[in-house]
PDB file of N, CA and C in Angstrom:
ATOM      1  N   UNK A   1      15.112 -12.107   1.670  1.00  0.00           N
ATOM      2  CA  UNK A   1      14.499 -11.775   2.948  1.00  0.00           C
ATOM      3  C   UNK A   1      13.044 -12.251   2.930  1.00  0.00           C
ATOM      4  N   UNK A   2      12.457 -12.868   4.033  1.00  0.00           N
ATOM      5  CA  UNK A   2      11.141 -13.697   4.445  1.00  0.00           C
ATOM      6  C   UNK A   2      10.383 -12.142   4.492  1.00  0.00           C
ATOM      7  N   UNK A   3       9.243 -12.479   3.661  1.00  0.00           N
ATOM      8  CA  UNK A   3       7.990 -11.296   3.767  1.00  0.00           C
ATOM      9  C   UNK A   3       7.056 -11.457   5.115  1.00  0.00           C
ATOM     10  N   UNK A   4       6.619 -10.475   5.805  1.00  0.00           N
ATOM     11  CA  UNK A   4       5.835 -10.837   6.684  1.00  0.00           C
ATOM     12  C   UNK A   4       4.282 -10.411   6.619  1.00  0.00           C
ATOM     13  N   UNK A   5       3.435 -11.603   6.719  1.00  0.00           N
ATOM     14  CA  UNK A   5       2.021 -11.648   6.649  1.00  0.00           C
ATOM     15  C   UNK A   5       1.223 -10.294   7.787  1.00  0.00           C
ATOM     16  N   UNK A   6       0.088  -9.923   7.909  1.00  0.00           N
ATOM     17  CA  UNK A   6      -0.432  -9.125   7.748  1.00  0.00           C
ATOM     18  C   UNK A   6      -0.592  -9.525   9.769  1.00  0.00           C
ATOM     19  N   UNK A   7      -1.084 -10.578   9.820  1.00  0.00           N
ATOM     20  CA  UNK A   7      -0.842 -11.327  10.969  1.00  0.00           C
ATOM     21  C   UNK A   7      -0.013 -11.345  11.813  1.00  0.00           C
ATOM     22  N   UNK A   8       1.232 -11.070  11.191  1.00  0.00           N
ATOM     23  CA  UNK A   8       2.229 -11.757  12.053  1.00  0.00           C
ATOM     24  C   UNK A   8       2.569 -10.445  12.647  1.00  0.00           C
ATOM     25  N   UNK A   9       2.709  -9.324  11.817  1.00  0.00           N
ATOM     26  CA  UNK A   9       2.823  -8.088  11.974  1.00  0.00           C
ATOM     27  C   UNK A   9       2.066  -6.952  12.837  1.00  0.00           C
ATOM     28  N   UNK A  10       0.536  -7.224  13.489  1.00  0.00           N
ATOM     29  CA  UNK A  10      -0.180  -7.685  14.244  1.00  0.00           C
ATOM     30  C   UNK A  10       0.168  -8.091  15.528  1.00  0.00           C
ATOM     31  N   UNK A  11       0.821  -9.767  15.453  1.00  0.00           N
ATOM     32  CA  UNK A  11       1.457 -10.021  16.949  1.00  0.00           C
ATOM     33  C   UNK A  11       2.485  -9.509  17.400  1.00  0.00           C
ATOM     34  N   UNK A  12       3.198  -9.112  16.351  1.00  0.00           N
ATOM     35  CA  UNK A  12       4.009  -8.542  16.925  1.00  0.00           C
ATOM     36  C   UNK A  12       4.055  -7.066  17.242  1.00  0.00           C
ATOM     37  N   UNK A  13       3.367  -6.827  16.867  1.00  0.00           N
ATOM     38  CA  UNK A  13       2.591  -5.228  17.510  1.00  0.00           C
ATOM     39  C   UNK A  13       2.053  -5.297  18.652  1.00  0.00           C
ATOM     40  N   UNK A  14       1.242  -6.588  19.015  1.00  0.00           N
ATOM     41  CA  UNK A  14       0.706  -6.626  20.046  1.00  0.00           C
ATOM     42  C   UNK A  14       1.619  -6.796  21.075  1.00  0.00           C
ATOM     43  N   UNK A  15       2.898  -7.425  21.293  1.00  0.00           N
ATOM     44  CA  UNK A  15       3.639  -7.631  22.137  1.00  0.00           C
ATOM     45  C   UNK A  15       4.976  -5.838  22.190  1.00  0.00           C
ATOM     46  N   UNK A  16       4.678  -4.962  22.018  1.00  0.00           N
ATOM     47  CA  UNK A  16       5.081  -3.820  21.945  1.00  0.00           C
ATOM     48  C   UNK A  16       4.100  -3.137  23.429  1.00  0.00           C
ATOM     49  N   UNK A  17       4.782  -2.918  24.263  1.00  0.00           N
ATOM     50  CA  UNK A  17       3.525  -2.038  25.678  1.00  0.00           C
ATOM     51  C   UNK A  17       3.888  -0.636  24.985  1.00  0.00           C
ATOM     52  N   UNK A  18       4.928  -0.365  24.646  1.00  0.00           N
ATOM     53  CA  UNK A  18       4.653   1.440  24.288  1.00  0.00           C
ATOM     54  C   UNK A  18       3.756   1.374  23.371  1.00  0.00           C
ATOM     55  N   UNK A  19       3.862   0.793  22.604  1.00  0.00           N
ATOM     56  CA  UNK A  19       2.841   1.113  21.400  1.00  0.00           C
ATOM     57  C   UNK A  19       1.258   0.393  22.014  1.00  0.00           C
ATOM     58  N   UNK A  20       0.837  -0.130  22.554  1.00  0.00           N
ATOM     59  CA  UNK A  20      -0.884  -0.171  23.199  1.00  0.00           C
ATOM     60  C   UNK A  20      -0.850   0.825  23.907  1.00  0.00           C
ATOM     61  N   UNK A  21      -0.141   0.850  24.629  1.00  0.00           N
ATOM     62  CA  UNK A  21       0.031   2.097  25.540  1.00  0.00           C
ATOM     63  C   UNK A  21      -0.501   3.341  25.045  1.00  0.00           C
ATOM     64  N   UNK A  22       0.548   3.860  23.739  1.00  0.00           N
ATOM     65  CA  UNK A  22       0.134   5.067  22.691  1.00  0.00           C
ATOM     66  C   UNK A  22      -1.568   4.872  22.028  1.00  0.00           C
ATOM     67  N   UNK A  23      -1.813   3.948  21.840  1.00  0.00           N
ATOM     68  CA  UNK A  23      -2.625   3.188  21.293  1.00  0.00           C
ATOM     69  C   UNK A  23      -4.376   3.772  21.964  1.00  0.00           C
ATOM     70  N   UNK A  24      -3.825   3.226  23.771  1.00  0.00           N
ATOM     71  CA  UNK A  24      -5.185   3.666  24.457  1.00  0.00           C
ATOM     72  C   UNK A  24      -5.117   4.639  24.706  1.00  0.00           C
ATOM     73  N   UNK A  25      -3.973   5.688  24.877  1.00  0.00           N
ATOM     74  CA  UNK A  25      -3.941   7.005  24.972  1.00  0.00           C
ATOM     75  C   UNK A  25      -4.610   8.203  23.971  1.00  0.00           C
ATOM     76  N   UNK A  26      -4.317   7.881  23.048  1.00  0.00           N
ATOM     77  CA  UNK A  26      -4.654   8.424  21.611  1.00  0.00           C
ATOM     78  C   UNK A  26      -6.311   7.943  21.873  1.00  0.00           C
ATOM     79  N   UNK A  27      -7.139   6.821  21.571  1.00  0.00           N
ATOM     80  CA  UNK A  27      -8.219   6.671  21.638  1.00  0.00           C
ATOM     81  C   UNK A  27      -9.311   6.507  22.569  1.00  0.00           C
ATOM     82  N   UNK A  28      -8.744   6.164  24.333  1.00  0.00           N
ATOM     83  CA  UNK A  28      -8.930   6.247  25.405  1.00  0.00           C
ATOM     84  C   UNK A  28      -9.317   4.967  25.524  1.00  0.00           C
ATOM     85  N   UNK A  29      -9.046   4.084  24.874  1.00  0.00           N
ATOM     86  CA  UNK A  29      -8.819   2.449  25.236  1.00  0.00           C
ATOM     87  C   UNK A  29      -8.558   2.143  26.465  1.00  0.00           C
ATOM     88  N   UNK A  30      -8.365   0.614  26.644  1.00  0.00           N
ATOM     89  CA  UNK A  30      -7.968  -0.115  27.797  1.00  0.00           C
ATOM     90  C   UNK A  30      -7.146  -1.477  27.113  1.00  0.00           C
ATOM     91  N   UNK A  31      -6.712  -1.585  26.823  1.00  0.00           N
ATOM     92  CA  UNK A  31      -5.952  -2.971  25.837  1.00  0.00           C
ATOM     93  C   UNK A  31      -4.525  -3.426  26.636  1.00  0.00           C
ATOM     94  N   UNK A  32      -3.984  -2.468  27.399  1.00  0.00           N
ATOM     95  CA  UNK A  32      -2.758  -2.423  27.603  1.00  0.00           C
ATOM     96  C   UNK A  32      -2.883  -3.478  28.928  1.00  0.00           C
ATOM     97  N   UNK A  33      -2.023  -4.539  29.034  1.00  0.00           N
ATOM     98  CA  UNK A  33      -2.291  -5.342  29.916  1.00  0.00           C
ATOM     99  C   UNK A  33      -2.054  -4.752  31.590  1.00  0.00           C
ATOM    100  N   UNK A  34      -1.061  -3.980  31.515  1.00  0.00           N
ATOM    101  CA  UNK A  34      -1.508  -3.132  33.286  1.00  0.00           C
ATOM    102  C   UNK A  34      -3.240  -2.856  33.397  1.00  0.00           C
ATOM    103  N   UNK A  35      -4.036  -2.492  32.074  1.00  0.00           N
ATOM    104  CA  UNK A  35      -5.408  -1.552  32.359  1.00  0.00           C
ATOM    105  C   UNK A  35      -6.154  -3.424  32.060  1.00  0.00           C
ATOM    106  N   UNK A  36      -5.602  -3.965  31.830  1.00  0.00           N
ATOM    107  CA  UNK A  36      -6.729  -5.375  31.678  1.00  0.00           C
ATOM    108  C   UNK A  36      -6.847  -6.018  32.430  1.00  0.00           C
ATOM    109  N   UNK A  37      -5.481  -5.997  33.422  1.00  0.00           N
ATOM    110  CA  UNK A  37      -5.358  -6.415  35.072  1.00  0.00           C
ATOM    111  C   UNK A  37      -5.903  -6.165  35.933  1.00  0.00           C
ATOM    112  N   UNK A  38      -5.925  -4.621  35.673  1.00  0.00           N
ATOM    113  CA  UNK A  38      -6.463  -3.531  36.877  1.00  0.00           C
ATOM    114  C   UNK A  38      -7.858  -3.427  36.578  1.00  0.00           C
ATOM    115  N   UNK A  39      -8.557  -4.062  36.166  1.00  0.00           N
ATOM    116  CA  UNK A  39     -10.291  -3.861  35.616  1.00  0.00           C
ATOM    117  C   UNK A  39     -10.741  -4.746  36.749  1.00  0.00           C
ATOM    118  N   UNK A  40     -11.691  -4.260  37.548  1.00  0.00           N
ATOM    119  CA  UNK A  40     -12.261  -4.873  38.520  1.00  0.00           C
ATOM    120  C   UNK A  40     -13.668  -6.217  37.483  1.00  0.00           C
ATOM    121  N   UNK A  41     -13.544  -7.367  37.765  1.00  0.00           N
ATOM    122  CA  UNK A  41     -14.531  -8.379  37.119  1.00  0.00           C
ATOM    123  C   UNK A  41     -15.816  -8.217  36.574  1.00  0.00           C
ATOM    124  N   UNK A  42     -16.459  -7.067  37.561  1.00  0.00           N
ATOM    125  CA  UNK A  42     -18.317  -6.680  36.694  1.00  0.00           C
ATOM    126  C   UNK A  42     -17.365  -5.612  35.628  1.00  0.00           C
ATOM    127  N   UNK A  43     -16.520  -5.017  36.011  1.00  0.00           N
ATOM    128  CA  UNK A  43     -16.365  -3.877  34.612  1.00  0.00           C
ATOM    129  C   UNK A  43     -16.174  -4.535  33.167  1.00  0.00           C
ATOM    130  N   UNK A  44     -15.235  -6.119  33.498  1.00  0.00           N
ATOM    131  CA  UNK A  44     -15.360  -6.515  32.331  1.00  0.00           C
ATOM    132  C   UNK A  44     -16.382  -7.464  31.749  1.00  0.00           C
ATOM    133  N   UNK A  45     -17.223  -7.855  32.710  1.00  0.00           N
ATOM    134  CA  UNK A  45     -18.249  -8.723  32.010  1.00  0.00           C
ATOM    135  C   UNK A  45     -19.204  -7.157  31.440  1.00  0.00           C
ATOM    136  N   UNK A  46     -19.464  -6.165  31.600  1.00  0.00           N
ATOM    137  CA  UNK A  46     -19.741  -4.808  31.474  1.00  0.00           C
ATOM    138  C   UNK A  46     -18.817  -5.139  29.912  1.00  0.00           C
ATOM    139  N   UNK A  47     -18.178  -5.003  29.623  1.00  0.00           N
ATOM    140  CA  UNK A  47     -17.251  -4.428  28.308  1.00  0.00           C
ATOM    141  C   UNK A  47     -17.924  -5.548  27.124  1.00  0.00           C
ATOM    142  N   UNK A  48     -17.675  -6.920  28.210  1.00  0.00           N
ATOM    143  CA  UNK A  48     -17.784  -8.228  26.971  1.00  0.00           C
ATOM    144  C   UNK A  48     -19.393  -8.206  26.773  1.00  0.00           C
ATOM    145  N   UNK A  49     -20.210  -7.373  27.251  1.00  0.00           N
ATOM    146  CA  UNK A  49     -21.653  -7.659  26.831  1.00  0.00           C
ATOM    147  C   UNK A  49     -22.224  -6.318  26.241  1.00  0.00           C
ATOM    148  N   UNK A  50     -21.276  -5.056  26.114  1.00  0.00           N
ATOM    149  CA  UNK A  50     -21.796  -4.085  25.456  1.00  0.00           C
ATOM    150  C   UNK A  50     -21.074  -4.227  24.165  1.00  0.00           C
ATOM    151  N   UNK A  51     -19.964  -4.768  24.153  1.00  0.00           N
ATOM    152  CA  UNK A  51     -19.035  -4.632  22.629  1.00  0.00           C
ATOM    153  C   UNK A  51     -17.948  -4.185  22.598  1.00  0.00           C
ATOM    154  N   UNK A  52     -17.525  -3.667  23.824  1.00  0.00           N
ATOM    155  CA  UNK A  52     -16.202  -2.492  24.357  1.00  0.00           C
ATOM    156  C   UNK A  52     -15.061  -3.218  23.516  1.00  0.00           C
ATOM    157  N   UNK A  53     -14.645  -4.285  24.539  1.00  0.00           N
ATOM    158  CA  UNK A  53     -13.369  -4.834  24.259  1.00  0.00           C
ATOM    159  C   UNK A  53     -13.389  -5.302  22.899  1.00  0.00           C
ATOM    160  N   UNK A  54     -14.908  -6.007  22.395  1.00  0.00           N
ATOM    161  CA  UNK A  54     -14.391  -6.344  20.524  1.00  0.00           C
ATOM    162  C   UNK A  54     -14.149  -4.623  19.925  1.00  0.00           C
ATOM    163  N   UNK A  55     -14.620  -3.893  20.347  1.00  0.00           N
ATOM    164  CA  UNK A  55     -14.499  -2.524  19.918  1.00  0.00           C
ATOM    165  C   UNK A  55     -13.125  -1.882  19.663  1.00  0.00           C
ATOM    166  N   UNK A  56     -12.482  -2.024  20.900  1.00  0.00           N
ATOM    167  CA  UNK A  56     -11.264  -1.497  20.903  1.00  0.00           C
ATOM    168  C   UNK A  56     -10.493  -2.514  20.193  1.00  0.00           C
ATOM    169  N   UNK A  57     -10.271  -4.139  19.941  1.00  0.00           N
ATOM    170  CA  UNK A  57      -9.886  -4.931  19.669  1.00  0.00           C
ATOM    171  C   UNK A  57      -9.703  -4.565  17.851  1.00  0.00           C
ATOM    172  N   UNK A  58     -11.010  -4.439  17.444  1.00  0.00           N
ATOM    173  CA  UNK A  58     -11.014  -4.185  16.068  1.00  0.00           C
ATOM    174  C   UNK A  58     -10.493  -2.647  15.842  1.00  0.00           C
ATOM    175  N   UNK A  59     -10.414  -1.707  16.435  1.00  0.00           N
ATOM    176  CA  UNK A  59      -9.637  -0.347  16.214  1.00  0.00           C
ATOM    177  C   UNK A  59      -8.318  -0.798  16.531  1.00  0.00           C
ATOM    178  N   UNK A  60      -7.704  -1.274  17.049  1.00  0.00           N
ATOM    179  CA  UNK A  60      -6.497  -1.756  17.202  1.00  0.00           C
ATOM    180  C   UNK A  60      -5.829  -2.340  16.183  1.00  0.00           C
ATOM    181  N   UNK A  61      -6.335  -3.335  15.515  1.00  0.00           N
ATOM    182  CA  UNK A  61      -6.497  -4.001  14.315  1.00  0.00           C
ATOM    183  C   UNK A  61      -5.734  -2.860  13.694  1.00  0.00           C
ATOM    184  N   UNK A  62      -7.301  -1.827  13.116  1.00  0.00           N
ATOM    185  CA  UNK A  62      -7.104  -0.885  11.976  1.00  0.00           C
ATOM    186  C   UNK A  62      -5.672  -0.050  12.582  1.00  0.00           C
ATOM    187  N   UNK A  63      -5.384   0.363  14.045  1.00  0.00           N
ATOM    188  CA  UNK A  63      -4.155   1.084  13.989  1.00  0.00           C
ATOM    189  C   UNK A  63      -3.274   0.685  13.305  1.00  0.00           C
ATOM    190  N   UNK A  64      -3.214  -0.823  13.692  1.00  0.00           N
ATOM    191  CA  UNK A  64      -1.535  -1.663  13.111  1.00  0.00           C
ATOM    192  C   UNK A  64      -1.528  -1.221  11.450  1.00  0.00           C
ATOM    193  N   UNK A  65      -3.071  -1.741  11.552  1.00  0.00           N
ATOM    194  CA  UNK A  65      -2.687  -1.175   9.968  1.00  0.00           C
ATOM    195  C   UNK A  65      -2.436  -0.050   9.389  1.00  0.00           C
ATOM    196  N   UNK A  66      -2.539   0.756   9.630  1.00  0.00           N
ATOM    197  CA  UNK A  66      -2.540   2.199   9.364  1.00  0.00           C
ATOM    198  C   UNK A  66      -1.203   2.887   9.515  1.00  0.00           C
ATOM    199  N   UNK A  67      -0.958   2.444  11.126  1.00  0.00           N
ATOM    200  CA  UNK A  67       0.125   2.873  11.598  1.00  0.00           C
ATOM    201  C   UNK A  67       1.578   2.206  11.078  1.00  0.00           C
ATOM    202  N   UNK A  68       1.363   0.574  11.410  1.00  0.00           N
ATOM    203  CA  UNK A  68       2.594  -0.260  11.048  1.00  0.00           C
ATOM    204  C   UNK A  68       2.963  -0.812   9.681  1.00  0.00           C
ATOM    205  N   UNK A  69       1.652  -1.449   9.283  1.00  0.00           N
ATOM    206  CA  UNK A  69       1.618  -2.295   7.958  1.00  0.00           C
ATOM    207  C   UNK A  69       1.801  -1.417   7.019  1.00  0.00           C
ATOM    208  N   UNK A  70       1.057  -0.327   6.428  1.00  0.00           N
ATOM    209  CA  UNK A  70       0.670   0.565   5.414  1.00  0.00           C
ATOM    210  C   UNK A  70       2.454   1.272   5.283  1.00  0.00           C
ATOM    211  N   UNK A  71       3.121   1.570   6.624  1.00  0.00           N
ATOM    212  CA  UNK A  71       4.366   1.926   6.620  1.00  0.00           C
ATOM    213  C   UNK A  71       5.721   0.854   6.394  1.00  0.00           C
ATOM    214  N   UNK A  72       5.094  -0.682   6.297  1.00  0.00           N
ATOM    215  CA  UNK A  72       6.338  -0.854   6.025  1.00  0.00           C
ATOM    216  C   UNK A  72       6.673  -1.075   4.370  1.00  0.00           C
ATOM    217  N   UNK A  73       8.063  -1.331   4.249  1.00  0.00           N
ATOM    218  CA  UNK A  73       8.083  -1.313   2.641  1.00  0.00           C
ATOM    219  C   UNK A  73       7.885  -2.329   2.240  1.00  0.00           C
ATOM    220  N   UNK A  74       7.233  -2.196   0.600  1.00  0.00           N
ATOM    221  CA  UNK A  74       6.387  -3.210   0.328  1.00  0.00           C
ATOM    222  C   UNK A  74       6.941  -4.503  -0.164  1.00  0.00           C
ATOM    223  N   UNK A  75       8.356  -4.116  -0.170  1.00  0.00           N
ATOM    224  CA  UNK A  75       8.761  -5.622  -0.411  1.00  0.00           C
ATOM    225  C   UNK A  75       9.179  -6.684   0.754  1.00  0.00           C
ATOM    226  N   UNK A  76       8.434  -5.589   2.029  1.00  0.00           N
ATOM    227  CA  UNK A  76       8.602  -6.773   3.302  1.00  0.00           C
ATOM    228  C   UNK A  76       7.267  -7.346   3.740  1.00  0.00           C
ATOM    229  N   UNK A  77       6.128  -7.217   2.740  1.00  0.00           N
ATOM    230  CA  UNK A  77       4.956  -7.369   3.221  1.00  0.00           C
ATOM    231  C   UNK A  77       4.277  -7.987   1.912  1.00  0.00           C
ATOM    232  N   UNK A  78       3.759  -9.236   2.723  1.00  0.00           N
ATOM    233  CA  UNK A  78       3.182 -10.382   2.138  1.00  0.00           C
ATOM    234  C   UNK A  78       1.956 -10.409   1.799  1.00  0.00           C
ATOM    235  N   UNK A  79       1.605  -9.533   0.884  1.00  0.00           N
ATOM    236  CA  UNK A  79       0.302  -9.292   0.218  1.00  0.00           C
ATOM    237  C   UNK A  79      -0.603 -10.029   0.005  1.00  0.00           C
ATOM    238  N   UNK A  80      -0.203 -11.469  -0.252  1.00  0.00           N
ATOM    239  CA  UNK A  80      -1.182 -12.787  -0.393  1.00  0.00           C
ATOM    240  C   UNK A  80      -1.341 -13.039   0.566  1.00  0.00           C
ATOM    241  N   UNK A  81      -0.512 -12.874   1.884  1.00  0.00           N
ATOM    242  CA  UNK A  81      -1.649 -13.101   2.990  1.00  0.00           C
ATOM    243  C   UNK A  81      -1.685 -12.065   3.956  1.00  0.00           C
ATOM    244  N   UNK A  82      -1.826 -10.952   2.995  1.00  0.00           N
ATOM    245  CA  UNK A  82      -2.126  -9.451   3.815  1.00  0.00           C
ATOM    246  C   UNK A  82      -3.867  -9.087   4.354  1.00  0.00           C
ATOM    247  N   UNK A  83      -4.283  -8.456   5.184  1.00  0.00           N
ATOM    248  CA  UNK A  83      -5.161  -8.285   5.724  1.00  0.00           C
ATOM    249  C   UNK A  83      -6.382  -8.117   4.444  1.00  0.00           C
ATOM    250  N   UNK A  84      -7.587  -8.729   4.664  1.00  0.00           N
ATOM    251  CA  UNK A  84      -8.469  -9.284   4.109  1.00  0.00           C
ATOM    252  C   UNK A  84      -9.490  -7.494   4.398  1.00  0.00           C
ATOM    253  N   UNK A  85     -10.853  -7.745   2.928  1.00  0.00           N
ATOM    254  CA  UNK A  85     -12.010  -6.936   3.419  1.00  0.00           C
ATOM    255  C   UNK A  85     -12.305  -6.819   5.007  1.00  0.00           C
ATOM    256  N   UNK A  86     -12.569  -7.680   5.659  1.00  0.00           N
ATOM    257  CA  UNK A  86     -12.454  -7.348   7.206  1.00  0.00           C
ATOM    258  C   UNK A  86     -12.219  -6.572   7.545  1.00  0.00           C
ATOM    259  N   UNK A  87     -11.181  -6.032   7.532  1.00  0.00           N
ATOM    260  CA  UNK A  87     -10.515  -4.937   8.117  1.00  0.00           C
ATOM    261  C   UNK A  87     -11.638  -3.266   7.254  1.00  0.00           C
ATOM    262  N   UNK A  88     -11.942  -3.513   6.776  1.00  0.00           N
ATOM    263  CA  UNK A  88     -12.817  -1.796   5.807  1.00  0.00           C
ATOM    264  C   UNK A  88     -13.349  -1.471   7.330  1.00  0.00           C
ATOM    265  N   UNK A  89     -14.167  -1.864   7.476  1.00  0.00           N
ATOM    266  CA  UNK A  89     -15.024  -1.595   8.544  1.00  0.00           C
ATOM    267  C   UNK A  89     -14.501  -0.751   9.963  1.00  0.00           C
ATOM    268  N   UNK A  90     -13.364  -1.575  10.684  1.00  0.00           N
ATOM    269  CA  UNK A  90     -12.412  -1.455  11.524  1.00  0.00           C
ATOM    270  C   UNK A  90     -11.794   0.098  10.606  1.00  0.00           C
ATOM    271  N   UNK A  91     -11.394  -0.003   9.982  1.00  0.00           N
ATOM    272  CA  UNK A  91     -10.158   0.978   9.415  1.00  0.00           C
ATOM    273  C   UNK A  91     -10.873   2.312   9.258  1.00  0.00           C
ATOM    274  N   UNK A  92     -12.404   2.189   8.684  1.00  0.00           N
ATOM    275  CA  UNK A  92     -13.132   3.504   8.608  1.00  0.00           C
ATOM    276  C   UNK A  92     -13.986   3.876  10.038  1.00  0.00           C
ATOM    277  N   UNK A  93     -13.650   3.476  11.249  1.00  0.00           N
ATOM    278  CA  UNK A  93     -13.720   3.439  12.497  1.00  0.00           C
ATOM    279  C   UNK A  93     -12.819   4.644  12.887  1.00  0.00           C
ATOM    280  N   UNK A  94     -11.390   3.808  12.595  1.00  0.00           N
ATOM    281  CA  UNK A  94     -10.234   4.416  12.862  1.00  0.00           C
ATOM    282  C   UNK A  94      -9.726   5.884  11.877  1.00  0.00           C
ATOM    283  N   UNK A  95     -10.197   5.667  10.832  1.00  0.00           N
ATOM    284  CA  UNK A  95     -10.196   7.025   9.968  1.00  0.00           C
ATOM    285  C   UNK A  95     -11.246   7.849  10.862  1.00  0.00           C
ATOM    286  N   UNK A  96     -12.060   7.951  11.455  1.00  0.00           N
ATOM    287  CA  UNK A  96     -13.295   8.763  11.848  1.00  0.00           C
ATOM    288  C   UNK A  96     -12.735   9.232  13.345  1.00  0.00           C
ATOM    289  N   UNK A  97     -11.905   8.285  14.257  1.00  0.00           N
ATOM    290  CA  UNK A  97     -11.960   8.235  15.439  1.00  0.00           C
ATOM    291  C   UNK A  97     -10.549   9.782  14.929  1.00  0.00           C
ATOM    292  N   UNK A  98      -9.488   8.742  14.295  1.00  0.00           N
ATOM    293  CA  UNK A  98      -8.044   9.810  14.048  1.00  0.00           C
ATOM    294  C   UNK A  98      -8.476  10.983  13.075  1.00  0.00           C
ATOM    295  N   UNK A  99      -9.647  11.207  12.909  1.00  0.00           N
ATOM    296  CA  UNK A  99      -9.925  12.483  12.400  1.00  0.00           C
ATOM    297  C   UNK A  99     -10.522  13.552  12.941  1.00  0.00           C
ATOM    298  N   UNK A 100     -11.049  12.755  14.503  1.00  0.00           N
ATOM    299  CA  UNK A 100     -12.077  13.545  15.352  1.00  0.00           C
ATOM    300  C   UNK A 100     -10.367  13.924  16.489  1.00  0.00           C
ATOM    301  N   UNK A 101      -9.726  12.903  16.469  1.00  0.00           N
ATOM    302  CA  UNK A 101      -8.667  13.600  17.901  1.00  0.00           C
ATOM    303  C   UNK A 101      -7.893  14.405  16.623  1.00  0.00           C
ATOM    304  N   UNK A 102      -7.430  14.728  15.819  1.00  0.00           N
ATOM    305  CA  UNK A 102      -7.044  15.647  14.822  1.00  0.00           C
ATOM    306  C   UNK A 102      -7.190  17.082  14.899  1.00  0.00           C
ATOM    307  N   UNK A 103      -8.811  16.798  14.890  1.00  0.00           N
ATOM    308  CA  UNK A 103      -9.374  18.003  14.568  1.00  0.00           C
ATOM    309  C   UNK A 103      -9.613  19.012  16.372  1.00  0.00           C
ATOM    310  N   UNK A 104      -9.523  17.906  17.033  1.00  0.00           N
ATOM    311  CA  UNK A 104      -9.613  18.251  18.428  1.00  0.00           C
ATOM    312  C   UNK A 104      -8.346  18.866  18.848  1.00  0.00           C
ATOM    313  N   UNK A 105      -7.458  18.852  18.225  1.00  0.00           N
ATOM    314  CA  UNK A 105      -5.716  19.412  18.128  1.00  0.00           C
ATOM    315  C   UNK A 105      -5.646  20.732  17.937  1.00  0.00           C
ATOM    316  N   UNK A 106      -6.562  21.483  16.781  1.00  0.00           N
ATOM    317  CA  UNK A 106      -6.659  22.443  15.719  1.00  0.00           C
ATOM    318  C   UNK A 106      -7.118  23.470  16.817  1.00  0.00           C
TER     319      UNK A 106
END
């Protein structure tokens, strides 16, 4: 069986609407292509000049990972070209963000 890269696993996350969906719900995102449609033009030159969309872009990232990659088994996941240092940053975002809606549960 073909291992799948860190990447690929990624696009194909990205092409999932329940899961962005869950995604902006959980963090109060906008990623989901109905909410990227429906953004009136100053809101998004607004997003692309404060950091929004790389924002949510790179928490998204860390979900897959967290959520998808980290869960699948490891002999379907292609470690040599699995997600790079890059991702620390993103991922301790996402540890902070899924620890604050957590604790907001309690």
């Amino acid at each position: 069986m073909r291992k799948i890269t860190f990447y690929e696993c990624l696009m194909e996350a990205a092409r999932w609407p329940y899961l962005i969906e869950g995604f902006d719900r959980m963090l109060g995102c906008s990623l989901s292509p109905e909410k990227l449609a429906a953004r009136a033009p100053l809101d998004t030159m607004i997003d692309n000049a404060t950091g929004k969309l790389d924002y949510d872009l790179s928490m998204f990232i860390a979900f897959v990972y967290d959520i998808v990659w980290t869960r699948l088994p490891l002999d379907l996941r292609d470690m040599e070209n699995g997600p790079t240092e890059d991702i620390a940053i993103p991922l301790r975002e996402w540890e902070k963000a899924n620890s604050r809606r957590t604790q907001s549960r309690l």
